[in-house]
C-alpha atoms as a PDB file:
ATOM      1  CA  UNK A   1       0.499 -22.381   2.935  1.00  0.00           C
ATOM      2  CA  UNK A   2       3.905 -22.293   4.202  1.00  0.00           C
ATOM      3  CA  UNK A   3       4.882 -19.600   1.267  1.00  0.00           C
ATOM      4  CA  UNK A   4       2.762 -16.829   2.942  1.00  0.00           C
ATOM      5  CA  UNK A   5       4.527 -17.257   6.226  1.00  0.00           C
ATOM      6  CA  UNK A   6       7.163 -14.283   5.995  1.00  0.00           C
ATOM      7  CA  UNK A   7      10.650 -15.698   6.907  1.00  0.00           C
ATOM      8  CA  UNK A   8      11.639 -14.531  10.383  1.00  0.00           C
ATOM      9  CA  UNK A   9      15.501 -14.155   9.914  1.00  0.00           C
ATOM     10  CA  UNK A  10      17.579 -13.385  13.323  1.00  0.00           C
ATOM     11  CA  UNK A  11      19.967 -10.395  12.337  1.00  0.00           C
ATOM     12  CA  UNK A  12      23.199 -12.204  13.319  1.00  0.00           C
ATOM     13  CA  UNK A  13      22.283 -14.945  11.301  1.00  0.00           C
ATOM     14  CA  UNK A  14      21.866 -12.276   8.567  1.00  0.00           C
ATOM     15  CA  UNK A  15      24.717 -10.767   9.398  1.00  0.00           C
ATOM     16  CA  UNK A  16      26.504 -14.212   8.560  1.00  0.00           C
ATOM     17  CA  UNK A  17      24.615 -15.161   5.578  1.00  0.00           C
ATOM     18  CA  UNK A  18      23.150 -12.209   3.929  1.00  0.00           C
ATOM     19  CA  UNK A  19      23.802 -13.168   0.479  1.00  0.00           C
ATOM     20  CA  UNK A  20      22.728 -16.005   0.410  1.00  0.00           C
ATOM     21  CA  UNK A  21      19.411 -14.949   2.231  1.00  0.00           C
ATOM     22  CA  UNK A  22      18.884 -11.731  -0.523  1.00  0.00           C
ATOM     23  CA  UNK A  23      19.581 -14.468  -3.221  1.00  0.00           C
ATOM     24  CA  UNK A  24      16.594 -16.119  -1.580  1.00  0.00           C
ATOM     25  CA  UNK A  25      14.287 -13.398  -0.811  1.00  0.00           C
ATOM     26  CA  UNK A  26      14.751 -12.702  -4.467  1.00  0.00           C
ATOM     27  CA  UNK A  27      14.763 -15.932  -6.458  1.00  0.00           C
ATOM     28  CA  UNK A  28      11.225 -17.349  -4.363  1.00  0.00           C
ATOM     29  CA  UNK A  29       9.991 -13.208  -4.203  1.00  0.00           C
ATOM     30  CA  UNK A  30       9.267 -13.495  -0.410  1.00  0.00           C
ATOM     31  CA  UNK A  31       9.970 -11.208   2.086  1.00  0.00           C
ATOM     32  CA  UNK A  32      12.467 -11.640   5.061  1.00  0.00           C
ATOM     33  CA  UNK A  33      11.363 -10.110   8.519  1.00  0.00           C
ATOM     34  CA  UNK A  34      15.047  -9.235  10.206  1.00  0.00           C
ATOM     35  CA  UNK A  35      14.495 -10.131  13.963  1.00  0.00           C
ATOM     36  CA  UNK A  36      16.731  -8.433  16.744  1.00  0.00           C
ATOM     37  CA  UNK A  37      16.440  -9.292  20.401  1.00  0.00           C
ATOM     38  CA  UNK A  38      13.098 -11.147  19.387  1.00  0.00           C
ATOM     39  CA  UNK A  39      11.482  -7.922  18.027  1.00  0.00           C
ATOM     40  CA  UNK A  40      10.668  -7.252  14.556  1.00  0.00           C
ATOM     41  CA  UNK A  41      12.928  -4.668  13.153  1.00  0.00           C
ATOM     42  CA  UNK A  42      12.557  -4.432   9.373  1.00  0.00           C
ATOM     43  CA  UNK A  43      11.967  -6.221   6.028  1.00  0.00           C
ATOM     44  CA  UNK A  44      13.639  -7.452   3.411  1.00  0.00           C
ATOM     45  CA  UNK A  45      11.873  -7.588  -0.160  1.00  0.00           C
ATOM     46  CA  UNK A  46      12.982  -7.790  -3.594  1.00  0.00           C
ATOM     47  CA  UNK A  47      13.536  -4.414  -5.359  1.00  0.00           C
ATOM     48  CA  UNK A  48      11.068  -5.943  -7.898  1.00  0.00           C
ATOM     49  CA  UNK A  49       8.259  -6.109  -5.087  1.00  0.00           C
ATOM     50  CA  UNK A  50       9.603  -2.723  -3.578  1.00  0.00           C
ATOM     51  CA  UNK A  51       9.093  -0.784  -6.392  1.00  0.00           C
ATOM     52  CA  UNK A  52       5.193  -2.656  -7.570  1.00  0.00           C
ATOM     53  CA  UNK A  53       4.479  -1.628  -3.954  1.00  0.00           C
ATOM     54  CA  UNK A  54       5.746   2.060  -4.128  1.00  0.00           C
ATOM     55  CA  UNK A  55       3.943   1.657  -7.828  1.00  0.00           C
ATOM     56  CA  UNK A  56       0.352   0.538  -5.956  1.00  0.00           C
ATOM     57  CA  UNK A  57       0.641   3.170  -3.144  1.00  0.00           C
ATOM     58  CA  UNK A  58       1.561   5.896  -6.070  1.00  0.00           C
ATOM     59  CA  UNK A  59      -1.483   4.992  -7.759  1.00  0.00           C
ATOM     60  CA  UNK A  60      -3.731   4.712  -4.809  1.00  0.00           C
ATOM     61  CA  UNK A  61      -2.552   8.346  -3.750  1.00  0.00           C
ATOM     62  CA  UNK A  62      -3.491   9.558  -7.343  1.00  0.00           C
ATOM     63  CA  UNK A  63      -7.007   8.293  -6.999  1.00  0.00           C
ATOM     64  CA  UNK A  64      -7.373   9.983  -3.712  1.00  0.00           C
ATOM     65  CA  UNK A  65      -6.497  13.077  -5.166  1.00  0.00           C
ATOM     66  CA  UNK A  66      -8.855  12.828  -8.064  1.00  0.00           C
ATOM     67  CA  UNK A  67     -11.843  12.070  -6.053  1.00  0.00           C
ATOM     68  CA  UNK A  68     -10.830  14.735  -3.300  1.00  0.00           C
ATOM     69  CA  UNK A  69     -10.608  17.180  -6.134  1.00  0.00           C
ATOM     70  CA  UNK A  70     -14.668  16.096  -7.511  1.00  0.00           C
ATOM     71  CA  UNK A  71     -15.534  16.333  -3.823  1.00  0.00           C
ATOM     72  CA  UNK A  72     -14.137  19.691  -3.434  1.00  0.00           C
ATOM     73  CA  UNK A  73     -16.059  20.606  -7.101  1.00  0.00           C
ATOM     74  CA  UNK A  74     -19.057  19.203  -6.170  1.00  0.00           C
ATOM     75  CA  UNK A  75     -18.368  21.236  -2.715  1.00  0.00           C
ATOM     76  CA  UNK A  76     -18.007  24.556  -4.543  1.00  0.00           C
ATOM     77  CA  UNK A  77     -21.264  23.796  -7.591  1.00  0.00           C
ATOM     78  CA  UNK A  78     -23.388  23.168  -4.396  1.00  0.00           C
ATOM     79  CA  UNK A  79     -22.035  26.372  -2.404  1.00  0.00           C
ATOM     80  CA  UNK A  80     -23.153  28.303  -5.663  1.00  0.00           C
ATOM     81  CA  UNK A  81     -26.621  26.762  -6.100  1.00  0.00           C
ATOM     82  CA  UNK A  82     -25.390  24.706  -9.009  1.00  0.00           C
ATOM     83  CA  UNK A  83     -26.819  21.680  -7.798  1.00  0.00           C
ATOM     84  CA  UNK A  84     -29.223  20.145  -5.703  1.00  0.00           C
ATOM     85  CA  UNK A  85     -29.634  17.844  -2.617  1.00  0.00           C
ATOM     86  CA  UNK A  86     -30.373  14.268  -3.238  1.00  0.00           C
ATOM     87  CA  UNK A  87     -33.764  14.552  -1.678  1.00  0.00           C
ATOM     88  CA  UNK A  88     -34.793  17.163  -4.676  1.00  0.00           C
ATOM     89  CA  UNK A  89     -33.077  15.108  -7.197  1.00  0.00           C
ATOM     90  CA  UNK A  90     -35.788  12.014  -5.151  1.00  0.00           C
ATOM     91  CA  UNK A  91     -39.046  14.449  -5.177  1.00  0.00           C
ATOM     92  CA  UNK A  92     -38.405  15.116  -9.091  1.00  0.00           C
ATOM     93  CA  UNK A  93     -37.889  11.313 -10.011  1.00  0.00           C
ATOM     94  CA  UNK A  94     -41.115  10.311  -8.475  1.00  0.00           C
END
């Protein structure tokens, strides 16, 4: 379980040891939360988990535009009588 607990990492201790903590943070692919004054400030990740997370969000924003751009279709094929409403589409199934 241990492995999922992010490594809290006090920024003067970073400060003192930062290559050895990126050779860790990269060897066991966790990420290092850098702590200042007891606050979260940022994170330290691999570049190989930085860029397959840039990769994911990349491909979740392309999906969002594909199904905006059907909505908006469907949108404009209703607006010109194209289609119909599902409760038609209901009465002519029965």
């Amino acid at each position: 379980m241990e492995k999922y607990i992010p490594n809290m990492i006090g920024i003067g201790d970073f400060q003192k040891r930062a290559s050895s903590y990126l050779k860790k943070i990269k060897e066991q692919k966790r990420e290092g939360i850098l702590v200042s004054h007891n606050k979260p400030q940022a994170v330290l990740m691999s570049l190989q988990r930085y860029q397959e997370l840039r990769q994911l969000e990349e491909e979740k924003n392309h999906e969002f535009e594909e199904v905006l751009q059907i909505v908006t279709k469907g949108n404009d094929e209703f607006n010109q009588g194209k289609t119909i409403k599902a409760k038609s589409m209901k009465r002519l199934l029965d």
